[in-house]
PDB file of N, CA and C in Angstrom:
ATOM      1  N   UNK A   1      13.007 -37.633  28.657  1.00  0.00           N
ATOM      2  CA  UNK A   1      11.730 -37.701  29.345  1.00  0.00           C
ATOM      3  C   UNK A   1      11.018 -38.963  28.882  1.00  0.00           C
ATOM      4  N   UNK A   2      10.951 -39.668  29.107  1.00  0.00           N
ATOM      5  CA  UNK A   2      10.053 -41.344  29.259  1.00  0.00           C
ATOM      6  C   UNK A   2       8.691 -41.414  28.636  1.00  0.00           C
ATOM      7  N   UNK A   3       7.786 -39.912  29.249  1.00  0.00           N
ATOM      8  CA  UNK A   3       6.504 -40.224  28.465  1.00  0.00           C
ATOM      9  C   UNK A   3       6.542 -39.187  27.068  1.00  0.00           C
ATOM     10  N   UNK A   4       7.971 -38.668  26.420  1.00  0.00           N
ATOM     11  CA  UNK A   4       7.401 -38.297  25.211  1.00  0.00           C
ATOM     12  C   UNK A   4       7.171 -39.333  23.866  1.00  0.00           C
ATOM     13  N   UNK A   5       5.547 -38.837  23.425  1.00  0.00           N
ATOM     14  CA  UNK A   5       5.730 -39.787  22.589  1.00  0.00           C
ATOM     15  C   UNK A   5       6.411 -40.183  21.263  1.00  0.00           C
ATOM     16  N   UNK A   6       6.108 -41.106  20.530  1.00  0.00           N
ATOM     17  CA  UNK A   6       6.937 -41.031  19.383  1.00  0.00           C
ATOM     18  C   UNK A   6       6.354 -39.983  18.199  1.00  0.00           C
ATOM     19  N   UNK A   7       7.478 -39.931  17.432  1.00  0.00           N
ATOM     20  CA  UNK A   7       7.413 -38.528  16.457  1.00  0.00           C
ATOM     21  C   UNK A   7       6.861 -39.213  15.281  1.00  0.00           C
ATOM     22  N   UNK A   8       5.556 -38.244  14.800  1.00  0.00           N
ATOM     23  CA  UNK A   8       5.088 -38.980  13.309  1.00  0.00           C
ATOM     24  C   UNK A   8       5.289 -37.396  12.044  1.00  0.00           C
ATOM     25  N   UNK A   9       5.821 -38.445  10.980  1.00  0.00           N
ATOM     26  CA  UNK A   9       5.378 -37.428   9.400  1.00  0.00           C
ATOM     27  C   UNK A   9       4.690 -36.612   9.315  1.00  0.00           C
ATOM     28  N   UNK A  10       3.996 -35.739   9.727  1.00  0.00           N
ATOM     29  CA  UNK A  10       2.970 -34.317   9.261  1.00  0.00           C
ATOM     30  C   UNK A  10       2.801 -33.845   8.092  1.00  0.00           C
ATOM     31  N   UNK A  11       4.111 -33.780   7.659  1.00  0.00           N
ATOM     32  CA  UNK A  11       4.066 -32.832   6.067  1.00  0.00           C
ATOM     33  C   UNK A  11       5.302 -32.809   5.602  1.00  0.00           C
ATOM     34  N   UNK A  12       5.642 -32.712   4.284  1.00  0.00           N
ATOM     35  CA  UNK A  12       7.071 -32.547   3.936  1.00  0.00           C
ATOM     36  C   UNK A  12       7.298 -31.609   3.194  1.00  0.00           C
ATOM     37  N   UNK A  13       8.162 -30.729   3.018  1.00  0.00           N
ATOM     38  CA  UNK A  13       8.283 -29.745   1.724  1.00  0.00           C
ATOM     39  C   UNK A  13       9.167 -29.698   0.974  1.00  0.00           C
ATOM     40  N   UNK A  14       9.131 -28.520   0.647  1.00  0.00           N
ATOM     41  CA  UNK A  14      10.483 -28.662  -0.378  1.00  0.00           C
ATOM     42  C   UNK A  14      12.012 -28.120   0.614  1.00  0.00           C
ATOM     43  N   UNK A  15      11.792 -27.799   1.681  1.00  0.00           N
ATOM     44  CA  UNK A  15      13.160 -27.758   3.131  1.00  0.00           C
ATOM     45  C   UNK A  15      13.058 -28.881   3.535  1.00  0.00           C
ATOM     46  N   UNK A  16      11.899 -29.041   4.434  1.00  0.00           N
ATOM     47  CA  UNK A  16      11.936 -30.111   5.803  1.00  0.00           C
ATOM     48  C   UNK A  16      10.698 -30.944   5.761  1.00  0.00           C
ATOM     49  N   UNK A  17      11.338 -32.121   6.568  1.00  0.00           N
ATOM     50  CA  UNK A  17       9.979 -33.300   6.529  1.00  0.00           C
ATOM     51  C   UNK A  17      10.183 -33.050   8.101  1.00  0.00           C
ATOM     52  N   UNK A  18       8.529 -32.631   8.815  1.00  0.00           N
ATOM     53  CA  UNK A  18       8.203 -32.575   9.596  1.00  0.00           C
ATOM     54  C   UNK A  18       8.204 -33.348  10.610  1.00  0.00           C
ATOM     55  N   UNK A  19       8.642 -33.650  11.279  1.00  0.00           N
ATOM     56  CA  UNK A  19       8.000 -34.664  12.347  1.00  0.00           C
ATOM     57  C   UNK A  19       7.305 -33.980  13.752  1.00  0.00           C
ATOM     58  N   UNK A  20       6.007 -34.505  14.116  1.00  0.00           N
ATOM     59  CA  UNK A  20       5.507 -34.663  15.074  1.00  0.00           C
ATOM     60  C   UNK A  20       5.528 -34.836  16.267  1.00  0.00           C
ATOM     61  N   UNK A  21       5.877 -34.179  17.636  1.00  0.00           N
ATOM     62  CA  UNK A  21       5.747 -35.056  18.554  1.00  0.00           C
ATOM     63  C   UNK A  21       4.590 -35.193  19.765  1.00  0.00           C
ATOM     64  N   UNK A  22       3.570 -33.908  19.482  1.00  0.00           N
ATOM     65  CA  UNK A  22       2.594 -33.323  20.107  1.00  0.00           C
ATOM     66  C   UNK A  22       1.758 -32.508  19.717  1.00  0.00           C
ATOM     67  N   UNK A  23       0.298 -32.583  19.845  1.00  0.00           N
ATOM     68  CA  UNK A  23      -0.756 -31.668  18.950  1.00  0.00           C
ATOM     69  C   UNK A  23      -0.474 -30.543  19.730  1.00  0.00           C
ATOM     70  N   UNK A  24      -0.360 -29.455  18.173  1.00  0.00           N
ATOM     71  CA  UNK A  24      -0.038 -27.795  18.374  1.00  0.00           C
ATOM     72  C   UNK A  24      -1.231 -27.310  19.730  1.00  0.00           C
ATOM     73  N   UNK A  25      -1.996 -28.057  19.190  1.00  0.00           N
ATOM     74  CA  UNK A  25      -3.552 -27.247  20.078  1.00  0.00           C
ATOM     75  C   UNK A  25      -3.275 -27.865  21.657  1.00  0.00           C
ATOM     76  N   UNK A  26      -2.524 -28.158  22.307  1.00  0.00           N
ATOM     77  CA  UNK A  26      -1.900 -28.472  23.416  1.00  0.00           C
ATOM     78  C   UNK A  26      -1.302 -27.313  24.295  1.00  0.00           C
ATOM     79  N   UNK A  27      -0.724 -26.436  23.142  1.00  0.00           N
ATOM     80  CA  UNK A  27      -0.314 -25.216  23.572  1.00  0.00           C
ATOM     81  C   UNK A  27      -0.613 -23.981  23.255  1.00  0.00           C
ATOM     82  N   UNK A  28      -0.572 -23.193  24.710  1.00  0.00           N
ATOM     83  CA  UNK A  28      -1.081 -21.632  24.880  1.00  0.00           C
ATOM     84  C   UNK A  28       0.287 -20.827  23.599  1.00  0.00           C
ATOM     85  N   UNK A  29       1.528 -20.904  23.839  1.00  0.00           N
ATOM     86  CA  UNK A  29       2.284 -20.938  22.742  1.00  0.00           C
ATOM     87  C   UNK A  29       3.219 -21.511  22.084  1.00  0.00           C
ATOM     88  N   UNK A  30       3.989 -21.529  21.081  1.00  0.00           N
ATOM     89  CA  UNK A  30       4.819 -22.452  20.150  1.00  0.00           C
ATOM     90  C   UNK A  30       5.656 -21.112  20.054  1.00  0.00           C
ATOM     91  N   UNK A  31       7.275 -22.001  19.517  1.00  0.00           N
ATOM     92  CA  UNK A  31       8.287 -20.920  19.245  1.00  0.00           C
ATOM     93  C   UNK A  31       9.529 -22.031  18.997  1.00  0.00           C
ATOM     94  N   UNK A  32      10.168 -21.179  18.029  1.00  0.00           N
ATOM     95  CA  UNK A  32      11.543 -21.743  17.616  1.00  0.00           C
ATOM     96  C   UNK A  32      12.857 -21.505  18.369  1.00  0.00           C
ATOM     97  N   UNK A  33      12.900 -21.545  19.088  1.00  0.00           N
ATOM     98  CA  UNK A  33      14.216 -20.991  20.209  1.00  0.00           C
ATOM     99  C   UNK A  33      15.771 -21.040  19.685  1.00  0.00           C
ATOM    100  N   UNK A  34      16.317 -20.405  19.753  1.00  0.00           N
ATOM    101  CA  UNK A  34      17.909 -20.578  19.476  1.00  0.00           C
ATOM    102  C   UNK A  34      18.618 -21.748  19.912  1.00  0.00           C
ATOM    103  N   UNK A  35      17.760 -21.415  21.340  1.00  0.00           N
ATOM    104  CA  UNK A  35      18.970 -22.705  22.113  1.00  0.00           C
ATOM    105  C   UNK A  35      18.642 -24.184  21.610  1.00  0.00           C
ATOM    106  N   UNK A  36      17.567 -24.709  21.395  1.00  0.00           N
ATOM    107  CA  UNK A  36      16.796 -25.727  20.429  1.00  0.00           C
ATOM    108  C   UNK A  36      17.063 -26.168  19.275  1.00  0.00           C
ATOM    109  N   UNK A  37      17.262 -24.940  18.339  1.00  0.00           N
ATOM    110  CA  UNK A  37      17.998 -25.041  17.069  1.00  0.00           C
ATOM    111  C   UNK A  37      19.322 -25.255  17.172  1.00  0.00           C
ATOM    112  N   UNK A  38      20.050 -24.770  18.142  1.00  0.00           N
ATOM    113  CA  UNK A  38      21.562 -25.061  18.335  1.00  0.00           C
ATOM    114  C   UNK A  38      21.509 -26.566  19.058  1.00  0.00           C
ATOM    115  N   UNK A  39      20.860 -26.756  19.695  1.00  0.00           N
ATOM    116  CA  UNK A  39      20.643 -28.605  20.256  1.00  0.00           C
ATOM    117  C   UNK A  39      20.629 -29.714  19.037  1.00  0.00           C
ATOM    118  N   UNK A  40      19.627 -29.142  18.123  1.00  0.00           N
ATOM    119  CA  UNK A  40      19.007 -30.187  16.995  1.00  0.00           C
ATOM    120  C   UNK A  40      19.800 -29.964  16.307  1.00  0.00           C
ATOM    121  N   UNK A  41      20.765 -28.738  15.540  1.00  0.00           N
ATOM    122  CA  UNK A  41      21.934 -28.865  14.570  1.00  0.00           C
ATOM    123  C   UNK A  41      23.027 -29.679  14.943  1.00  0.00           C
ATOM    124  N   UNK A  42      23.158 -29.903  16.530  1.00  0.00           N
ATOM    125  CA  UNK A  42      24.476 -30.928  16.800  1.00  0.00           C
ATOM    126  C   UNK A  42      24.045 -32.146  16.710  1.00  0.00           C
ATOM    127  N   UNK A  43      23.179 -32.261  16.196  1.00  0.00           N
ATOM    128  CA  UNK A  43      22.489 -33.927  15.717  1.00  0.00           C
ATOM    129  C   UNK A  43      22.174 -33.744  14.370  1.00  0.00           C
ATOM    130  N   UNK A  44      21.907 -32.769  13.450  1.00  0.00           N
ATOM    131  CA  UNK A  44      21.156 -32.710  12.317  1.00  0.00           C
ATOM    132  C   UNK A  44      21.245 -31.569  11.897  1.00  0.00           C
ATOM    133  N   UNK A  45      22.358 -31.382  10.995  1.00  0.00           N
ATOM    134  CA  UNK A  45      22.793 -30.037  10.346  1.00  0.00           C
ATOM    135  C   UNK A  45      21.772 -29.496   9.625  1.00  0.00           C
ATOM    136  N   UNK A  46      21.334 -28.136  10.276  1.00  0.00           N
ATOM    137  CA  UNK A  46      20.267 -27.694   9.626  1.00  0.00           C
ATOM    138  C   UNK A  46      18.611 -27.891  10.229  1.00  0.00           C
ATOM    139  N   UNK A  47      18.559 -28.650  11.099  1.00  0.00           N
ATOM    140  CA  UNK A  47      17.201 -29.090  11.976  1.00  0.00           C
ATOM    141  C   UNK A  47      16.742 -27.982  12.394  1.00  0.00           C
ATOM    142  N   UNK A  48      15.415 -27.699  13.151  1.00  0.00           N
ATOM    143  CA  UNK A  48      14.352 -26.812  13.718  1.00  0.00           C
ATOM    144  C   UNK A  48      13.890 -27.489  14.864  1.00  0.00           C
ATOM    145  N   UNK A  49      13.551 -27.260  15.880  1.00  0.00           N
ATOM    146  CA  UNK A  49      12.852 -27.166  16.686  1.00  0.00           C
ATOM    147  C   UNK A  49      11.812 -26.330  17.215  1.00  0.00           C
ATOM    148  N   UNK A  50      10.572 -26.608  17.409  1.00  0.00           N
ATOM    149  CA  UNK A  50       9.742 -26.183  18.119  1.00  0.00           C
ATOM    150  C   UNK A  50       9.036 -26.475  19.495  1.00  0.00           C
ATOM    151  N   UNK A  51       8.969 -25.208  19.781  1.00  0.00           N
ATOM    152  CA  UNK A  51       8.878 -25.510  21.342  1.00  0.00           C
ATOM    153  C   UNK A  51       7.380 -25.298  21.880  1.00  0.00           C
ATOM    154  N   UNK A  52       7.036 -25.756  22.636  1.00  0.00           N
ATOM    155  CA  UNK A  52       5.733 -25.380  23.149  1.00  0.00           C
ATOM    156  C   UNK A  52       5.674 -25.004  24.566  1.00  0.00           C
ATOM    157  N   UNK A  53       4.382 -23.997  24.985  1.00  0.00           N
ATOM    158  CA  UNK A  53       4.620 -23.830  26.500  1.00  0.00           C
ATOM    159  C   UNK A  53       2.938 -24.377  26.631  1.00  0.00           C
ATOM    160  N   UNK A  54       2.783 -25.549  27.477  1.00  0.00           N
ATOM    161  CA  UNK A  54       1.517 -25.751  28.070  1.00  0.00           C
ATOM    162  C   UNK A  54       0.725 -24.925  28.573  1.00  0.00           C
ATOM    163  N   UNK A  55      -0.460 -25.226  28.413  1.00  0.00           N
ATOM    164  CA  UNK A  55      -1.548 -23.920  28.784  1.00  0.00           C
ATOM    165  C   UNK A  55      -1.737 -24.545  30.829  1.00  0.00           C
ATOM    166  N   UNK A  56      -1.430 -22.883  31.183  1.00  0.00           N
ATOM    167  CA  UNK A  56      -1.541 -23.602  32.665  1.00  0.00           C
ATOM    168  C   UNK A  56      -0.265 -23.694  33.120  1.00  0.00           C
ATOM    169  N   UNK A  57       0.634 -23.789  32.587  1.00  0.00           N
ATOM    170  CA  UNK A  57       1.565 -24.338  33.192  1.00  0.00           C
ATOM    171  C   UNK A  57       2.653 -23.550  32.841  1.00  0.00           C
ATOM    172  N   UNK A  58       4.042 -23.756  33.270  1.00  0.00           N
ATOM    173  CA  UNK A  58       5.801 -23.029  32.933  1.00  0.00           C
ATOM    174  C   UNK A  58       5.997 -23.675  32.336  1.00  0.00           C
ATOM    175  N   UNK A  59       5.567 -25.065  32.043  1.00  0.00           N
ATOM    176  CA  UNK A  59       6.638 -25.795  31.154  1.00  0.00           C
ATOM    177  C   UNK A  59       6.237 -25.986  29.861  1.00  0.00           C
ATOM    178  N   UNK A  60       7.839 -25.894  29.543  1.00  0.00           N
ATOM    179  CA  UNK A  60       8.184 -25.979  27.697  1.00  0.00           C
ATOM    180  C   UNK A  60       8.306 -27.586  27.070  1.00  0.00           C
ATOM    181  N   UNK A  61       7.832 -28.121  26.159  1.00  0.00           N
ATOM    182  CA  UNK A  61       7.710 -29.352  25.548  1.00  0.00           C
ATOM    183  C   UNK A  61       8.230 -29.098  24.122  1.00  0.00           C
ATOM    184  N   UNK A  62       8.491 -30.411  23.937  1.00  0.00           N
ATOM    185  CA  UNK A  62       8.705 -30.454  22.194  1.00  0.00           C
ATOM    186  C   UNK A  62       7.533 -30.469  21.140  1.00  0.00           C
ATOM    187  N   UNK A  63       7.079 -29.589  20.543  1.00  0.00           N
ATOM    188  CA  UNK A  63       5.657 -29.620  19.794  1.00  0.00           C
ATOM    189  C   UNK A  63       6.594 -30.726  18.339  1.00  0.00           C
ATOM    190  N   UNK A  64       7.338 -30.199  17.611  1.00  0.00           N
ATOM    191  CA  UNK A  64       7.838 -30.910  16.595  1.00  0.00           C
ATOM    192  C   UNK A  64       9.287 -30.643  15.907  1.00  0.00           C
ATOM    193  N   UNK A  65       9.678 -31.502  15.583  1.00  0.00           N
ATOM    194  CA  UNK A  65      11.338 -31.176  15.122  1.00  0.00           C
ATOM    195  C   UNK A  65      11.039 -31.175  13.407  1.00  0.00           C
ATOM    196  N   UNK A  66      12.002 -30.316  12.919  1.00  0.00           N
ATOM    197  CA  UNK A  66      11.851 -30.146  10.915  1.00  0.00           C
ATOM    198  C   UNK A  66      13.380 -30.058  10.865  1.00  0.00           C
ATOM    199  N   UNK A  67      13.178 -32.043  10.286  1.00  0.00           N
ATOM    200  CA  UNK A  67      14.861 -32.474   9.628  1.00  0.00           C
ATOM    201  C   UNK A  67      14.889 -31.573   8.657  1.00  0.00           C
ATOM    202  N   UNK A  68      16.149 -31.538   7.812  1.00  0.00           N
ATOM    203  CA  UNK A  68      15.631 -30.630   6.301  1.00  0.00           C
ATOM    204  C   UNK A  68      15.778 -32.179   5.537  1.00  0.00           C
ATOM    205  N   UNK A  69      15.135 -30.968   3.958  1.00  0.00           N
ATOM    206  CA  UNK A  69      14.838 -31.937   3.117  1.00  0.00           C
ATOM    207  C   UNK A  69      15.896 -33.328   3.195  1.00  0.00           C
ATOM    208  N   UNK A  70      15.176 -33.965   2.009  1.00  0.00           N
ATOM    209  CA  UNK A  70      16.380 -35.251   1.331  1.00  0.00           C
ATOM    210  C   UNK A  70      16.937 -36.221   2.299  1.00  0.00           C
ATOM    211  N   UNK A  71      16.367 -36.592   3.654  1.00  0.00           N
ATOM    212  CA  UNK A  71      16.567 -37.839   4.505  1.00  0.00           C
ATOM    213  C   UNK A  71      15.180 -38.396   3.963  1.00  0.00           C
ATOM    214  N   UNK A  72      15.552 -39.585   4.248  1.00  0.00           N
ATOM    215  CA  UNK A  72      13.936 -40.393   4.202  1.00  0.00           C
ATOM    216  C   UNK A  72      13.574 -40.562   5.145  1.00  0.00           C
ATOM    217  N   UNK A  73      12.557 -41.307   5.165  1.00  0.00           N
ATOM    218  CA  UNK A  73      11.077 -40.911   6.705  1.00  0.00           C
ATOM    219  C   UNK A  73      11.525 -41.739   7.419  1.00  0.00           C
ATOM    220  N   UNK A  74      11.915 -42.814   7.606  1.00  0.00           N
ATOM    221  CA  UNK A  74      12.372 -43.230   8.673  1.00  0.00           C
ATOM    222  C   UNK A  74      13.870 -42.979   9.354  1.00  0.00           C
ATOM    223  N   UNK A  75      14.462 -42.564   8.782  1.00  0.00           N
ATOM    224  CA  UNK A  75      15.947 -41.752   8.912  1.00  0.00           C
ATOM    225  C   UNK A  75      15.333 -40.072  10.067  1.00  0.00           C
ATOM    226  N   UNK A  76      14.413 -39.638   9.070  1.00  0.00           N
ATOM    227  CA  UNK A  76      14.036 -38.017   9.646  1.00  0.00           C
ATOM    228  C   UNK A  76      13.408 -38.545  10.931  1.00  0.00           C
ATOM    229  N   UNK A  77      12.748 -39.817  11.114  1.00  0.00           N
ATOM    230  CA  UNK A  77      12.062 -39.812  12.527  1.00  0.00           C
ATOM    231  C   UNK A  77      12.846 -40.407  13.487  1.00  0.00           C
ATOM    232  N   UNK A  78      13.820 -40.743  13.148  1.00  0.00           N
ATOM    233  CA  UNK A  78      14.427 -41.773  14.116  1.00  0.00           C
ATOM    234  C   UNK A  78      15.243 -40.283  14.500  1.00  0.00           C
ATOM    235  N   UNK A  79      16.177 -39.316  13.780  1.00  0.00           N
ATOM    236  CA  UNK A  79      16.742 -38.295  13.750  1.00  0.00           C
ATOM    237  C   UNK A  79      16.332 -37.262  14.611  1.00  0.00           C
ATOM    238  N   UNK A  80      14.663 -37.446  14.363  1.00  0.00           N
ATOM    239  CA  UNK A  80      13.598 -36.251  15.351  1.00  0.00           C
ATOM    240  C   UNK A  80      13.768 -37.274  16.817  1.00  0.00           C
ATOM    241  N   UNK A  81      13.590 -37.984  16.937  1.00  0.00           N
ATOM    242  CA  UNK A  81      13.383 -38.729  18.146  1.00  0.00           C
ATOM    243  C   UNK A  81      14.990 -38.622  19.174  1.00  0.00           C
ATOM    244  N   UNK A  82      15.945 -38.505  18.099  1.00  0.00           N
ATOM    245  CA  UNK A  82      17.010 -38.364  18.847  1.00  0.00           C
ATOM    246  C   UNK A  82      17.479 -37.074  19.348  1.00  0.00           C
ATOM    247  N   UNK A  83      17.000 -36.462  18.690  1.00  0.00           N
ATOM    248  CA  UNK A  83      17.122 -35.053  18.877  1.00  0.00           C
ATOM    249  C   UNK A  83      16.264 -34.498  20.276  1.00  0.00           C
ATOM    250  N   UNK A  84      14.836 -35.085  20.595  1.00  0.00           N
ATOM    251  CA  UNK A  84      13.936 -34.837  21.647  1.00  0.00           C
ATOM    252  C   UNK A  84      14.234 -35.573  22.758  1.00  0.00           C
ATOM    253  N   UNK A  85      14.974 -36.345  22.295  1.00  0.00           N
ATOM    254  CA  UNK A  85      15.743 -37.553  23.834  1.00  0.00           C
ATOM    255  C   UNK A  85      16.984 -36.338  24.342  1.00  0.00           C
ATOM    256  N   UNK A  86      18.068 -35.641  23.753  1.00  0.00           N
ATOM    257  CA  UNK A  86      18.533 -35.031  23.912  1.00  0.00           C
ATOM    258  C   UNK A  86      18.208 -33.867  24.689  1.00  0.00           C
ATOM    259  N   UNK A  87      17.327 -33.077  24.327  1.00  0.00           N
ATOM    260  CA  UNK A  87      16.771 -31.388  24.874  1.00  0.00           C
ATOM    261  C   UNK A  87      15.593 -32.373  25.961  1.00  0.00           C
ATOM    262  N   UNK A  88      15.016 -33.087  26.013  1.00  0.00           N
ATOM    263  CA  UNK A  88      14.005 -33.319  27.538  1.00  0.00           C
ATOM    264  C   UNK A  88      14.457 -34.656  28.139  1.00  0.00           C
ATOM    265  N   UNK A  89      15.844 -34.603  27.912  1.00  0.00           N
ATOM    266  CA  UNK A  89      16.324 -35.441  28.863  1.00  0.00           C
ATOM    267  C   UNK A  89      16.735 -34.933  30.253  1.00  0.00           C
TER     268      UNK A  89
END
């Protein structure tokens, strides 16, 4: 999808460094889906996805992807970004 934007750092823990790709408060709800997590593990053993559903609307977006720990930040975002080119392509 062309207008998603790019993914930023949020938070890191002691699993996953967060990345960003859309404010939570965008959506009526958020959710981790199977099929998402099975998308982002064939790029990133161990990844998360979250999904969002727009308020108003059917459609599902990428709220944020969680590399796991121990990549560095520009590795985890370039990783999140590839991962969201994949599922809203």
């Amino acid at each position: 999808m062309s207008d998603t934007p790019a993914g930023e750092i949020v938070e890191k823990t002691d699993d996953f460094t967060h990345v960003r790709f859309r404010d939570p408060d965008e959506f009526d709800t958020i959710r981790t889906p199977d099929w998402a997590e099975n998308a982002a593990s064939s790029e990133v053993e161990g990844a998360e996805v979250r999904t969002g559903k727009l308020e108003d609307s059917d459609d599902w977006l990428v709220e944020s992807v969680l590399i796991p720990a121990g990549t560095d930040d520009d590795e985890a975002e370039e990783r999140a970004e590839q991962i969201v080119g994949k599922i809203e392509s």
